[in-house]
Protein backbone atom coordinates (compact mmCIF):
# COMPACT_ATOMS: atom_id res chain seq x y z
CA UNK A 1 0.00 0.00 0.00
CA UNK A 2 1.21 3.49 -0.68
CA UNK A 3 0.13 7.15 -0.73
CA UNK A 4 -0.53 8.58 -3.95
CA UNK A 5 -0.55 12.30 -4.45
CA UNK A 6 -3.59 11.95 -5.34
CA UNK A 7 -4.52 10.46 -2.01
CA UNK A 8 -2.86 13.50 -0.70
CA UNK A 9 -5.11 16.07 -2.43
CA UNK A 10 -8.30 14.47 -1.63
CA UNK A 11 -7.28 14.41 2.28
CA UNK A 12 -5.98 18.25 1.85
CA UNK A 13 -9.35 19.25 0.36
CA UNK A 14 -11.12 17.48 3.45
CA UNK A 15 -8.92 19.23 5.74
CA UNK A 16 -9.47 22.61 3.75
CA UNK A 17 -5.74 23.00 3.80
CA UNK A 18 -4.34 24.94 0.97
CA UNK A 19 -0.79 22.87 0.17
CA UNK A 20 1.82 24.02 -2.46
CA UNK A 21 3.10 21.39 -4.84
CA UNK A 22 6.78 21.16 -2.99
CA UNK A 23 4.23 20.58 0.35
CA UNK A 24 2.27 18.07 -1.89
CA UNK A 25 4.87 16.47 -2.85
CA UNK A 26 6.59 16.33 0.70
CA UNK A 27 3.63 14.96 2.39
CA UNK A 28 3.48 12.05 0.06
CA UNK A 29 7.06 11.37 0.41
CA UNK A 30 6.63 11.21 4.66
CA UNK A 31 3.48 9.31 4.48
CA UNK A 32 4.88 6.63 2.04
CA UNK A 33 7.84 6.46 4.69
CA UNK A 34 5.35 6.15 7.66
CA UNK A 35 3.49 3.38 5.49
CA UNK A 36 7.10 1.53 4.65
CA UNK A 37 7.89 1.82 8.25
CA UNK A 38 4.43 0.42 9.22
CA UNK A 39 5.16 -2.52 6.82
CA UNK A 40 8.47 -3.55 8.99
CA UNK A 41 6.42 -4.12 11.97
CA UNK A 42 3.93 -6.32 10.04
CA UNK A 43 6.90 -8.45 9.28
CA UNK A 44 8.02 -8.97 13.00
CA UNK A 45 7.24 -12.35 14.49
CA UNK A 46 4.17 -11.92 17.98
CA UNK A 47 3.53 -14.97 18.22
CA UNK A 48 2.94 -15.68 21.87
CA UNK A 49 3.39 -11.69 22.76
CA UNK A 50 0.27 -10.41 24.56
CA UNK A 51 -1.65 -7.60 23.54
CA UNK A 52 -1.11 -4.22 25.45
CA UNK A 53 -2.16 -1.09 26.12
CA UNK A 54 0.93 0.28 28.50
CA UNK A 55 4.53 -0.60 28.48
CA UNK A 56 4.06 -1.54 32.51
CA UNK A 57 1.51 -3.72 34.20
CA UNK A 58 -0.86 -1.18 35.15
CA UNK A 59 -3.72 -1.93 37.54
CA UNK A 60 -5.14 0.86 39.55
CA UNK A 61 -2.77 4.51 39.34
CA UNK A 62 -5.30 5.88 40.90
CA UNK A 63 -4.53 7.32 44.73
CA UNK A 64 -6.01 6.33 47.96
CA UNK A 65 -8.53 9.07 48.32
CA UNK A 66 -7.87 10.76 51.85
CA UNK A 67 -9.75 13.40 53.62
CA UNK A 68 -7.52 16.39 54.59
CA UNK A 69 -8.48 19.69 56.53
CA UNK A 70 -9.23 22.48 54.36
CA UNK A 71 -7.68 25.38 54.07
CA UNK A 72 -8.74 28.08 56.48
CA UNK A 73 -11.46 30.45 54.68
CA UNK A 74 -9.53 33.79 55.53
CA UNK A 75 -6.21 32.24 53.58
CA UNK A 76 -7.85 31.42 51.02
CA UNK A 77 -9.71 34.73 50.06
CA UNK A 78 -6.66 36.43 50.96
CA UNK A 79 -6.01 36.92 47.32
CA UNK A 80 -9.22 37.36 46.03
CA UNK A 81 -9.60 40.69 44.04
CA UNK A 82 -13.28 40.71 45.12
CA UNK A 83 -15.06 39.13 47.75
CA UNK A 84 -18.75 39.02 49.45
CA UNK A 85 -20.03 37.02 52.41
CA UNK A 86 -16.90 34.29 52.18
CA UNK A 87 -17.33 33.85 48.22
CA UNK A 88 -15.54 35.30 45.40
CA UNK A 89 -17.53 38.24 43.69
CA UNK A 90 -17.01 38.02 39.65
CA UNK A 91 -19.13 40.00 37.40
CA UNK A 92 -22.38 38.98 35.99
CA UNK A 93 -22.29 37.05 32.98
CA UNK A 94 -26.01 36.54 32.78
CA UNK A 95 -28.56 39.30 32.85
């Protein structure tokens, strides 16, 4: 299988890119690579390999979800630019 330039044009005109010939002609060349490239690996013997979605044996990444005390309210509107009642004041989006 290979990229033809006119396979190129067709997938520029879906994109709406506007591609100069030496870019036409470039993008052909590097997909044709990625294709050869592609080919190498269908040559290489799995037999017996495992299908995988990570490098590493990953189970659970996920953390132990702990409670922790909050921060104190006064520290954290310390740097608010505007504040009412304890809350952040931002302007109306909404009318």
């Amino acid at each position: 299988m290979s990229i033809t330039r006119r396979d190129v044009d067709h997938v520029a005109k879906l994109a709406r890119l506007d591609l100069s010939e030496n870019e036409k002609e470039l993008f052909t060349e590097q997909l044709n690579g990625i294709l050869k490239y592609a080919e190498q690996l269908n040559g290489l013997n799995t037999e017996g390999v495992a299908p995988t979605s990570h490098a590493m044996p990953l189970v659970n990444v996920m953390r132990e979800d702990v409670v922790t005390p909050s921060l104190p309210i006064e520290k954290v509107m310390a740097n608010a630019p505007d504040q009412e009642d304890g809350q952040f004041k931002v302007p109306a989006v909404l009318e």
